[in-house]
Protein backbone atom coordinates (compact mmCIF):
# COMPACT_ATOMS: atom_id res chain seq x y z
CA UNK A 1 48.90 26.00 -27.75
CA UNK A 2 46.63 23.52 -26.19
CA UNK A 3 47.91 19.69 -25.10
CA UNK A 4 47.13 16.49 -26.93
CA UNK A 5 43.49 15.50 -26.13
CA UNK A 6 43.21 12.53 -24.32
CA UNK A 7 39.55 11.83 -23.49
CA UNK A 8 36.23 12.74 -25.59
CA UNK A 9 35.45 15.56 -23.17
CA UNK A 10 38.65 17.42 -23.93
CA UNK A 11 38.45 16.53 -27.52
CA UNK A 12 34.85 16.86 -28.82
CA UNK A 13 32.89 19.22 -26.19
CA UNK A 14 29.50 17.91 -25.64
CA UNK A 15 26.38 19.51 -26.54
CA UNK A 16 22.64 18.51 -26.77
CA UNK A 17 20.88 19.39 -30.20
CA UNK A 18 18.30 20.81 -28.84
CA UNK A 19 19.70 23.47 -26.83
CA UNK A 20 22.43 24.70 -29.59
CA UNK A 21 21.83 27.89 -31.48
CA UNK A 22 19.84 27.51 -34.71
CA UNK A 23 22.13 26.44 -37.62
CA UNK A 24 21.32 27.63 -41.07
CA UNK A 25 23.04 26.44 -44.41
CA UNK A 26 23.37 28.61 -47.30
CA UNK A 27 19.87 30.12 -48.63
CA UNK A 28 18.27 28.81 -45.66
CA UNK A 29 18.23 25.33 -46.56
CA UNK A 30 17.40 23.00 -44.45
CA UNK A 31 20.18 19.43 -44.95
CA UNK A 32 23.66 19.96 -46.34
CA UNK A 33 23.62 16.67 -48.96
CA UNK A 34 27.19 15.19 -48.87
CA UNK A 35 27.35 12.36 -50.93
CA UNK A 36 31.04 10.51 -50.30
CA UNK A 37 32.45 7.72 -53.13
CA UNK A 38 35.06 6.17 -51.28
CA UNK A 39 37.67 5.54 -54.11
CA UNK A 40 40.43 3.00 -52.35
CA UNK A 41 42.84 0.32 -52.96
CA UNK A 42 43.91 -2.40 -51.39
CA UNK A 43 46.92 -4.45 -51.60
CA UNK A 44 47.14 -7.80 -53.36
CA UNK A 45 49.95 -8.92 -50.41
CA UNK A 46 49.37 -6.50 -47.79
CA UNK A 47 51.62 -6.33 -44.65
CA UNK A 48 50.28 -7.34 -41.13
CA UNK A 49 49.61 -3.61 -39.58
CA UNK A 50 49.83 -4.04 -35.78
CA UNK A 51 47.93 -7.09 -35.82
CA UNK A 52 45.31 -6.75 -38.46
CA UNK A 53 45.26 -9.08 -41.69
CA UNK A 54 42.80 -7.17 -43.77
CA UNK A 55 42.23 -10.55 -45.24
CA UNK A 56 41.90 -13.08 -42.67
CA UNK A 57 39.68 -15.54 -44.84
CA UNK A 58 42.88 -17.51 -46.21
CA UNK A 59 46.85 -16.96 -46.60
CA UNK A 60 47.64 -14.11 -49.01
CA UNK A 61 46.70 -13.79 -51.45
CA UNK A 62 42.44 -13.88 -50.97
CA UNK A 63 41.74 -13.13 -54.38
CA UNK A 64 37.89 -13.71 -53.48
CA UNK A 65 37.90 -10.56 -51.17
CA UNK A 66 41.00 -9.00 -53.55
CA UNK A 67 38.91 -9.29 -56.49
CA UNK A 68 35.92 -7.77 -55.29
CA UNK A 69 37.43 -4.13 -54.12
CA UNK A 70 39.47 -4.48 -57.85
CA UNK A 71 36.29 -4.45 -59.66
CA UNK A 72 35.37 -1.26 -58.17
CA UNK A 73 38.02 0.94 -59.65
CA UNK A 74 37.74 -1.49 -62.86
CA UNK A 75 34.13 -1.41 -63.31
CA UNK A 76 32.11 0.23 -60.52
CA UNK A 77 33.38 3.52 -60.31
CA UNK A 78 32.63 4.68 -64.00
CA UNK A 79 29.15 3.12 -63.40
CA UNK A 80 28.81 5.58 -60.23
CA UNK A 81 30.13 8.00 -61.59
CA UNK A 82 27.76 7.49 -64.62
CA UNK A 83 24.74 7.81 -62.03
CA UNK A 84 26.58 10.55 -60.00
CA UNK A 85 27.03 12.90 -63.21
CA UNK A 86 22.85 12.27 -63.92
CA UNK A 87 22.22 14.23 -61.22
CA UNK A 88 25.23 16.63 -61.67
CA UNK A 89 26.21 15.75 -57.66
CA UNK A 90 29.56 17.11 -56.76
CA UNK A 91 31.59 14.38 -54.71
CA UNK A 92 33.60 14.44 -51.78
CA UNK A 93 35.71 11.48 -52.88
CA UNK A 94 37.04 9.81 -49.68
CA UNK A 95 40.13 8.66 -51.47
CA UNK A 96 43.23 6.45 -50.57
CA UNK A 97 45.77 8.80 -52.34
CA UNK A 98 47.79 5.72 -53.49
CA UNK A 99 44.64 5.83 -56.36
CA UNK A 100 46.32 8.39 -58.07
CA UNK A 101 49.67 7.24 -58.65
CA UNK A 102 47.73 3.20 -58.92
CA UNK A 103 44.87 4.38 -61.40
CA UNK A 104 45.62 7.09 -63.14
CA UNK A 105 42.02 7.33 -65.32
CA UNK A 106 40.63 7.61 -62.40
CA UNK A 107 42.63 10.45 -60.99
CA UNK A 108 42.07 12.22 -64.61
CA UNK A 109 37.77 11.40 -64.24
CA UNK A 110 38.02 13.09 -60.82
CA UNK A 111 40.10 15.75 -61.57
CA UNK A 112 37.27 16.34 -64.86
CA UNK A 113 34.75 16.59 -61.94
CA UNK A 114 36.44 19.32 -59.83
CA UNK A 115 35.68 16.53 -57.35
CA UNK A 116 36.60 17.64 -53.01
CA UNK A 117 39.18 15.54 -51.85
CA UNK A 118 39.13 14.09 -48.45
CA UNK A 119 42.22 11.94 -47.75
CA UNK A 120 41.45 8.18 -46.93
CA UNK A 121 45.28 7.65 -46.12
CA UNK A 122 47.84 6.13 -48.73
CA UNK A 123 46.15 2.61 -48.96
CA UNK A 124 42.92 0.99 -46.86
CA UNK A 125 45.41 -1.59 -45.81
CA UNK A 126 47.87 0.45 -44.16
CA UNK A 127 46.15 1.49 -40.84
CA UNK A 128 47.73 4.55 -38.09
CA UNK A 129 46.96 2.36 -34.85
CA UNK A 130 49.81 2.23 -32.51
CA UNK A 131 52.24 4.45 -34.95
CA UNK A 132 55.21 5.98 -33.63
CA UNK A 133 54.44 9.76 -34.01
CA UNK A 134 57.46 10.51 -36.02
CA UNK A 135 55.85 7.66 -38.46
CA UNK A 136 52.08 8.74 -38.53
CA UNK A 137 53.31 12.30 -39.00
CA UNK A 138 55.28 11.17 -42.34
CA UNK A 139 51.92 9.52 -43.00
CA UNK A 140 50.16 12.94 -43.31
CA UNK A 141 53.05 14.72 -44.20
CA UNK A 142 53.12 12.77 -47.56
CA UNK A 143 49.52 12.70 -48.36
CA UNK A 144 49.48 16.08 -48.26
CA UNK A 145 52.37 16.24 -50.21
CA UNK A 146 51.07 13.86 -53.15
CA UNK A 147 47.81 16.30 -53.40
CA UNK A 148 49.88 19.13 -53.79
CA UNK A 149 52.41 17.81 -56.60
CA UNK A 150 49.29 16.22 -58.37
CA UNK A 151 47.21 19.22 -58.89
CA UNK A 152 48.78 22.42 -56.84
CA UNK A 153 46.24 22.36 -53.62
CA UNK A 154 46.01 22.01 -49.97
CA UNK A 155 44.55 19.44 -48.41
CA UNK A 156 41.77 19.83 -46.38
CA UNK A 157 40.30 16.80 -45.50
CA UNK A 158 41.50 14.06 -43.43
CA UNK A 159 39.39 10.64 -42.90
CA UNK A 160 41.90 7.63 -41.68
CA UNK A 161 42.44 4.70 -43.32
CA UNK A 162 39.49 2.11 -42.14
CA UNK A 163 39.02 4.75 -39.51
CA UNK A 164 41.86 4.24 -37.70
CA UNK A 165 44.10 6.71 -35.75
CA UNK A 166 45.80 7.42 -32.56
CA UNK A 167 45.39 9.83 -29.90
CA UNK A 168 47.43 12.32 -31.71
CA UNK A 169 45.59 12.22 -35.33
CA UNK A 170 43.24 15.49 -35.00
CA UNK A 171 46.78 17.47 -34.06
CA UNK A 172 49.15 15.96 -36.90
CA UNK A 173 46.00 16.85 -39.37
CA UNK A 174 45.61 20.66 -37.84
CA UNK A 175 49.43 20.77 -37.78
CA UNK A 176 50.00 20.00 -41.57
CA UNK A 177 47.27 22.50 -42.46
CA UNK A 178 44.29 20.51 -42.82
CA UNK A 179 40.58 21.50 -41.83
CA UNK A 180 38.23 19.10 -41.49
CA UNK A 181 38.04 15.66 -40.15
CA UNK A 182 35.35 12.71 -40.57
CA UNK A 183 36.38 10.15 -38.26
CA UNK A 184 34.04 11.13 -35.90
CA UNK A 185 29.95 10.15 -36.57
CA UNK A 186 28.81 11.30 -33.29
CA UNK A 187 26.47 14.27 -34.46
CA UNK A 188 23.83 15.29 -37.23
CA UNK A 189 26.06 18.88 -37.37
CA UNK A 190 29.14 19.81 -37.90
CA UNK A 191 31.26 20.68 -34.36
CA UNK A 192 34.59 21.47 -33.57
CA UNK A 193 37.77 19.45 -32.75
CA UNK A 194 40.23 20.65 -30.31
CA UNK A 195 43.20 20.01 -31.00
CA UNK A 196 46.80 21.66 -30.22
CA UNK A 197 46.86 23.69 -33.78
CA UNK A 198 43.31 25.31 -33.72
CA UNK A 199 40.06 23.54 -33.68
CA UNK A 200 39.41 21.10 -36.55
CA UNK A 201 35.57 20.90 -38.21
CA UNK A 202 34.23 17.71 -37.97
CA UNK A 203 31.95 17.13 -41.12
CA UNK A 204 29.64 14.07 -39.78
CA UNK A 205 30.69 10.97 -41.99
CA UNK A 206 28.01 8.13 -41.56
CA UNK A 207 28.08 4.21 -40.12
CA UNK A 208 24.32 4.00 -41.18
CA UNK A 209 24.08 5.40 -44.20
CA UNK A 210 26.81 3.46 -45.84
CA UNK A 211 26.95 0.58 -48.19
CA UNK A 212 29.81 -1.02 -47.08
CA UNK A 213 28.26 -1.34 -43.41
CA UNK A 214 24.55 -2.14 -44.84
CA UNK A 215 25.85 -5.14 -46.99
CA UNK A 216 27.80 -6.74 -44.48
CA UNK A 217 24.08 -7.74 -42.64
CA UNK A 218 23.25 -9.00 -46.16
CA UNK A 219 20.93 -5.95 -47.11
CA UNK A 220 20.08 -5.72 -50.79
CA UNK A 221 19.67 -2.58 -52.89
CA UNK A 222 16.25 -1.52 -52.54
CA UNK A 223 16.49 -1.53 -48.62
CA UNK A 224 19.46 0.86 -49.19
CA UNK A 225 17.02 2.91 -50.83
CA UNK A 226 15.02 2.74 -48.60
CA UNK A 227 16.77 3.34 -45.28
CA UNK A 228 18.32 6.61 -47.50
CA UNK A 229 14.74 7.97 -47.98
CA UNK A 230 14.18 7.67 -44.53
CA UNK A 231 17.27 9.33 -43.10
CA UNK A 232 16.39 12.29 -45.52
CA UNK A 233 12.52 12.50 -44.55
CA UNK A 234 13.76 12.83 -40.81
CA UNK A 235 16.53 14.92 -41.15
CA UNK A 236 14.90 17.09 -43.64
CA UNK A 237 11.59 17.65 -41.22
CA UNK A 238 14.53 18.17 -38.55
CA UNK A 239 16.08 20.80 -40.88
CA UNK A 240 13.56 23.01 -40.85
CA UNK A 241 14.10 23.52 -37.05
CA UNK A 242 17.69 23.87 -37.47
CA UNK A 243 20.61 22.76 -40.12
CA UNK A 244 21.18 18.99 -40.87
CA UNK A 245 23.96 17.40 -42.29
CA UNK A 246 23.35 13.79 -44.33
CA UNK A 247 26.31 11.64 -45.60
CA UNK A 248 25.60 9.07 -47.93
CA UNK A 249 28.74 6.75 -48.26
CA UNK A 250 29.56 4.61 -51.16
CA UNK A 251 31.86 2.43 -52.21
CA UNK A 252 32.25 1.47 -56.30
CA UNK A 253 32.70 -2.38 -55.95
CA UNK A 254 29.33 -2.49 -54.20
CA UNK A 255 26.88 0.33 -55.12
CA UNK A 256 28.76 0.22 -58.92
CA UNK A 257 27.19 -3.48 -59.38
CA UNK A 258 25.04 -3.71 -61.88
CA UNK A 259 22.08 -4.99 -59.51
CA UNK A 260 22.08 -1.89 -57.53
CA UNK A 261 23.27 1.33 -59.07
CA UNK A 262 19.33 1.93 -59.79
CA UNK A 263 18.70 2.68 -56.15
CA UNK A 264 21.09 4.75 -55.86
CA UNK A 265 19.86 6.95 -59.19
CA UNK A 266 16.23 6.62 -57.17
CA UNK A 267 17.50 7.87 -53.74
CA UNK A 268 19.40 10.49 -55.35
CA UNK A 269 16.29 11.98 -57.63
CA UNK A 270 13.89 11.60 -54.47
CA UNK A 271 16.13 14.07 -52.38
CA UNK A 272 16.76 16.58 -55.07
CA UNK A 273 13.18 16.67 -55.98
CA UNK A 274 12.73 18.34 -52.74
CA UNK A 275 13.49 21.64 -52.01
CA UNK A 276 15.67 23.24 -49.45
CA UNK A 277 18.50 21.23 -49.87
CA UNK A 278 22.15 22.16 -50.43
CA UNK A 279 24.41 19.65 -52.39
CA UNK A 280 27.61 20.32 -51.14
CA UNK A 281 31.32 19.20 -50.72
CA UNK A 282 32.88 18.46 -47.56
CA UNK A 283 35.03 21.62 -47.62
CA UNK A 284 32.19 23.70 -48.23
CA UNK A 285 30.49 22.69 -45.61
CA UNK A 286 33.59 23.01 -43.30
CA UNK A 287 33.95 26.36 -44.53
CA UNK A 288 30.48 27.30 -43.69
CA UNK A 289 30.34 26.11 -41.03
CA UNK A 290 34.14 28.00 -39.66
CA UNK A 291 32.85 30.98 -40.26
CA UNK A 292 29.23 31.52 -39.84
CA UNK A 293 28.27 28.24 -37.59
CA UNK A 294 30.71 28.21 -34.85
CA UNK A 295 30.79 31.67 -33.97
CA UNK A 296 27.51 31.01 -32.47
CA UNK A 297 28.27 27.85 -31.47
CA UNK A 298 31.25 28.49 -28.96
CA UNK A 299 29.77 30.68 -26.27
CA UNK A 300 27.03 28.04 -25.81
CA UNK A 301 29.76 25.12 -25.84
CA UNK A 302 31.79 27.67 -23.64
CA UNK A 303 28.40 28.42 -21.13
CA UNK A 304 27.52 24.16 -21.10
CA UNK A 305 31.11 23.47 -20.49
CA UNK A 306 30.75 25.81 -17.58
CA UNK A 307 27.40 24.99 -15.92
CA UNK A 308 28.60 21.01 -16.50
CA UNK A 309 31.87 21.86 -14.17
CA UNK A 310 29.55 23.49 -11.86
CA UNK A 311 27.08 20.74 -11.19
């Protein structure tokens, strides 16, 4: 059993692209499409979590800031999911599991959708920084629990609340049986995650490509669109080369306004017009890439890690 990580090197083995063995999805395509609603809720009166207010603006409650992450799972998400179902897209919902107990219709329209699960912690207001280990276990210990009492599966997909985490995260998630992991954006393929229970996939969630990021500069809609169209035209050219993986991440309260949902519909429809491209859920592209993608991958991560040492 291997030790707690506790630098990048021993975590995440590095690797350039270009020297990598060819990755190839499913039927040769050339970009995995995973397109990631994040489905959360925040707390009207959330606690102080080791020194973050996740609303700083004013003393609780900010109904301003409150009232804008409520219309999403009021409004927004039935919008997406309106635009979503158009193009018959299959979701990896990045979801704070508290949604299912908190909004119930929701859990039912996922459910409807077969819809990938990748756990987004209890609530985005309850972050793991600085937890005890017995207490972020319990953390992970009960998601996984609430999964399996609400519809009889495992999870496989951990993504921490507002990305946070501690040294020990990728082990508790390996440990409870979990197989992929997204807090890490540091590739354009899927690689693997030591950790003390077996290697973790990391499935490459995206900073860029993400709403919730993109509107906090002020960008509107149509350069969403744009920037999405972009990423694909690279990535896809890229693909033919070897794999790509592209993220798009959502979040109902802002790509569910009425103003912008019609980029999304246009991004979506340019990338599916193309061919060679494989629509796919997080834990299919975990799976793919366990058993056909790393096999290759670890003698050259093995052979890099060596000649590095040597230097």
């Amino acid at each position: 059993m291997r030790k707690t990580a506790v630098n990048g090197s021993e975590r995440f083995p590095y690797s350039p692209l270009p020297e990598r063995p060819r990755l190839r999805w499913p039927g040769g395509e050339r970009v995995a499409l995973w397109v990631l609603p994040n489905i959360e809720h925040y707390e009207y009166r959330p606690p102080l979590i080791n020194g973050r207010d996740p609303w700083p603006r004013m003393p609780h409650p900010d109904v301003l800031n409150y009232g804008l992450r409520d219309y999403g799972n009021r409004v927004g998400v039935w919008r997406m999911f309106d635009c979503l179902d158009r193009h018959e897209i299959r979701s990896t919902i990045s979801l704070n599991f508290g949604v299912i107990e908190h909004y119930p219709d929701i859990w039912e329209a996922m459910e409807a959708r077969s819809c990938d699960y990748l756990c987004h912690g209890l609530y985005n207001t309850r972050y793991l920084w600085n937890l005890p280990e017995d207490e972020e276990r319990k953390v992970i210990r009960d998601c996984v629990e609430i999964l399996r009492k609400a519809n009889g599966t495992q999870l496989n997909g951990w993504f921490g609340p507002a990305v946070s985490g501690t040294l020990r995260t990728a082990d508790l998630a390996a440990e409870h049986g979990i197989g992929y992991i997204a807090d890490y954006y540091h590739d354009d393929q899927p690689m693997p995650i030591r950790t003390s229970h077996g290697d973790l996939v990391s499935v490459p969630y995206s900073i860029e490509i993400n709403d919730a990021v993109v509107y906090r500069y002020q960008t509107e809609g149509e350069e969403f669109e744009r920037m999405i169209r972009d990423a694909f035209d690279v990535l896809y050219a890229e693909g033919e080369e070897s794999g790509r993986v592209m993220a798009i991440c959502l979040h109902p309260y802002l790509y569910g306004q009425p103003h912008r949902v019609k980029y999304l519909d246009r991004a979506l429809g340019y990338i599916l017009g193309h061919e060679g491209v494989w629509q796919a859920t997080g834990s299919e592209i975990a799976q793919w890439s366990r058993e056909q993608w790393f096999p290759q991958l670890e003698p050259h991560l093995v052979e890099f890690a060596r000649e590095a040492s040597d230097a």
